[in-house]
C-alpha atoms as a PDB file:
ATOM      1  CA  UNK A   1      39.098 -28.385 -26.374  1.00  0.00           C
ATOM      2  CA  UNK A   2      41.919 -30.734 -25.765  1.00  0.00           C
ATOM      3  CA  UNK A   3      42.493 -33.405 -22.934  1.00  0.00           C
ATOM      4  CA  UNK A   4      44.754 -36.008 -21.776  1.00  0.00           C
ATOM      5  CA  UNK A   5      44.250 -38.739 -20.505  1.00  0.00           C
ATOM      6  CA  UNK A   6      46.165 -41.670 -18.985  1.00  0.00           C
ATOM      7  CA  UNK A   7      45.698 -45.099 -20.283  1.00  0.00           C
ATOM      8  CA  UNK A   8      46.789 -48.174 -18.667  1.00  0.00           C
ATOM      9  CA  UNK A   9      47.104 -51.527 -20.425  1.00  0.00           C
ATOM     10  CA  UNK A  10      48.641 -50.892 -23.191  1.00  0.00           C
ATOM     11  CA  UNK A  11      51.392 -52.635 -24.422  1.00  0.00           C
ATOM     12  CA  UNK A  12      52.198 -52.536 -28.439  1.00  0.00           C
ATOM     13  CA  UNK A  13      51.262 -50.392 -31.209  1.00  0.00           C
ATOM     14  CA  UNK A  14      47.965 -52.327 -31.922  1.00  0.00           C
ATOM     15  CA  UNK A  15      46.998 -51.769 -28.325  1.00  0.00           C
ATOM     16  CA  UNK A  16      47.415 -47.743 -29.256  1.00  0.00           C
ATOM     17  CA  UNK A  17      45.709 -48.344 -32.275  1.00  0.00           C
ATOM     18  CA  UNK A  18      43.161 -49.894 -31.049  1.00  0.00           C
ATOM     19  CA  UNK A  19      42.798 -47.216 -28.387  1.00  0.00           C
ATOM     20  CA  UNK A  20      42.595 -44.278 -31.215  1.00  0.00           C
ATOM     21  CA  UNK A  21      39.421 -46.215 -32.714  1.00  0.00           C
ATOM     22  CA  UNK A  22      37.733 -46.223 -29.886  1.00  0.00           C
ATOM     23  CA  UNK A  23      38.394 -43.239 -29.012  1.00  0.00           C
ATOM     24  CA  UNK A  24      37.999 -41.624 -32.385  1.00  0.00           C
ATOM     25  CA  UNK A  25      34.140 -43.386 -32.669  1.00  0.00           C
ATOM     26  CA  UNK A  26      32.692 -41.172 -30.468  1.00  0.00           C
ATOM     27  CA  UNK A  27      30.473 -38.894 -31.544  1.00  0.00           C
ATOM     28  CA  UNK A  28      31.907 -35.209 -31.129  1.00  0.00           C
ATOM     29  CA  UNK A  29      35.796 -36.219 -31.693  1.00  0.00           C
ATOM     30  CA  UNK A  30      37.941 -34.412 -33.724  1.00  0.00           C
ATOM     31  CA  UNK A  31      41.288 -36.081 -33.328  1.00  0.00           C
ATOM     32  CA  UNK A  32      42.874 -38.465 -31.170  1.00  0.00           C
ATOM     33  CA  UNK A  33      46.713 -39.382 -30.315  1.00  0.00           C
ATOM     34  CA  UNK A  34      47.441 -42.017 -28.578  1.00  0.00           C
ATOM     35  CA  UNK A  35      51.306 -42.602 -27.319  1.00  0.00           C
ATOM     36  CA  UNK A  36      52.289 -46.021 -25.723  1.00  0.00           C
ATOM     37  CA  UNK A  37      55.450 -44.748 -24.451  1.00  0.00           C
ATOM     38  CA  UNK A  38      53.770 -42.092 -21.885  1.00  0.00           C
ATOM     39  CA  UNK A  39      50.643 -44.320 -22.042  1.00  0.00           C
ATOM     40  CA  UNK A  40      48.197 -41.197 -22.688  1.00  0.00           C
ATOM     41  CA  UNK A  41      45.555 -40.266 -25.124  1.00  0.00           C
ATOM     42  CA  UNK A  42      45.447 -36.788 -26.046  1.00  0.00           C
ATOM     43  CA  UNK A  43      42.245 -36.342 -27.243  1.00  0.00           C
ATOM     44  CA  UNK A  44      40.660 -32.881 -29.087  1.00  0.00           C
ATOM     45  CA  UNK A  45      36.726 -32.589 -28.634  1.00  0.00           C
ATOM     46  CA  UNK A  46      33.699 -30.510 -29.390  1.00  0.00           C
ATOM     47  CA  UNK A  47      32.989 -29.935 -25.351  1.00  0.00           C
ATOM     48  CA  UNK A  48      33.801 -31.230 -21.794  1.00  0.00           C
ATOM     49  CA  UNK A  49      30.574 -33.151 -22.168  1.00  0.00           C
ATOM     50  CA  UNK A  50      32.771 -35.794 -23.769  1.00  0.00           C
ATOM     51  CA  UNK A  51      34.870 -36.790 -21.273  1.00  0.00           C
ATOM     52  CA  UNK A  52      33.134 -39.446 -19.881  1.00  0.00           C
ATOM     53  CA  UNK A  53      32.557 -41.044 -23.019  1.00  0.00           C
ATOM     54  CA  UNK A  54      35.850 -40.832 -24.513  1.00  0.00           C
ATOM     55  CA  UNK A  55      37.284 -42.463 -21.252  1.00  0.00           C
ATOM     56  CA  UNK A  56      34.191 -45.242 -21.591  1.00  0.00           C
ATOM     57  CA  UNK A  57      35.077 -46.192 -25.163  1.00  0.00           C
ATOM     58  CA  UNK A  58      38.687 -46.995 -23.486  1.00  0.00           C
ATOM     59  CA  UNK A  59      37.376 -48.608 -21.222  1.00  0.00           C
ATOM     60  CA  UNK A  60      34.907 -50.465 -23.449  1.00  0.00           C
ATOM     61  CA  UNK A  61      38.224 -51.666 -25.403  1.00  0.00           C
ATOM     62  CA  UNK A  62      39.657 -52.977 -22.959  1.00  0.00           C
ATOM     63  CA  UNK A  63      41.794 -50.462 -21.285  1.00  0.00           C
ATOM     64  CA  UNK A  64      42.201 -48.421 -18.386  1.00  0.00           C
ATOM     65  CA  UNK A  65      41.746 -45.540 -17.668  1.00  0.00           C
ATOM     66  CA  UNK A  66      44.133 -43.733 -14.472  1.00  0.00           C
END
């Protein structure tokens, strides 16, 4: 399953890396891509039951989530 999500905060390539880690370190990720020109994450998981901790590991690095 594949989302999107809308990250706020970000302002350089490191900020997008840094993003993708987070992302990518929770359990039940498969891949992450994070773009800071449309400031989104799109994120591929196991199930829906990951949402709310992919978008807490953003927030948990600092970010936003909108």
């Amino acid at each position: 399953m594949k989302i999107t999500i809308k990250v706020g905060g970000m302002s350089c390539e490191h900020c997008a890396s840094r993003v993708k880690k987070a992302i990518c370190d929770v359990k039940g990720v498969k891949s992450a891509n994070v773009d800071l020109k449309s400031a989104s994450a799109t994120v591929e998981i196991e199930d829906d039951s990951l949402v709310t901790q992919v978008k807490d590991a953003i927030k948990g690095a600092g970010y936003r989530v909108e």
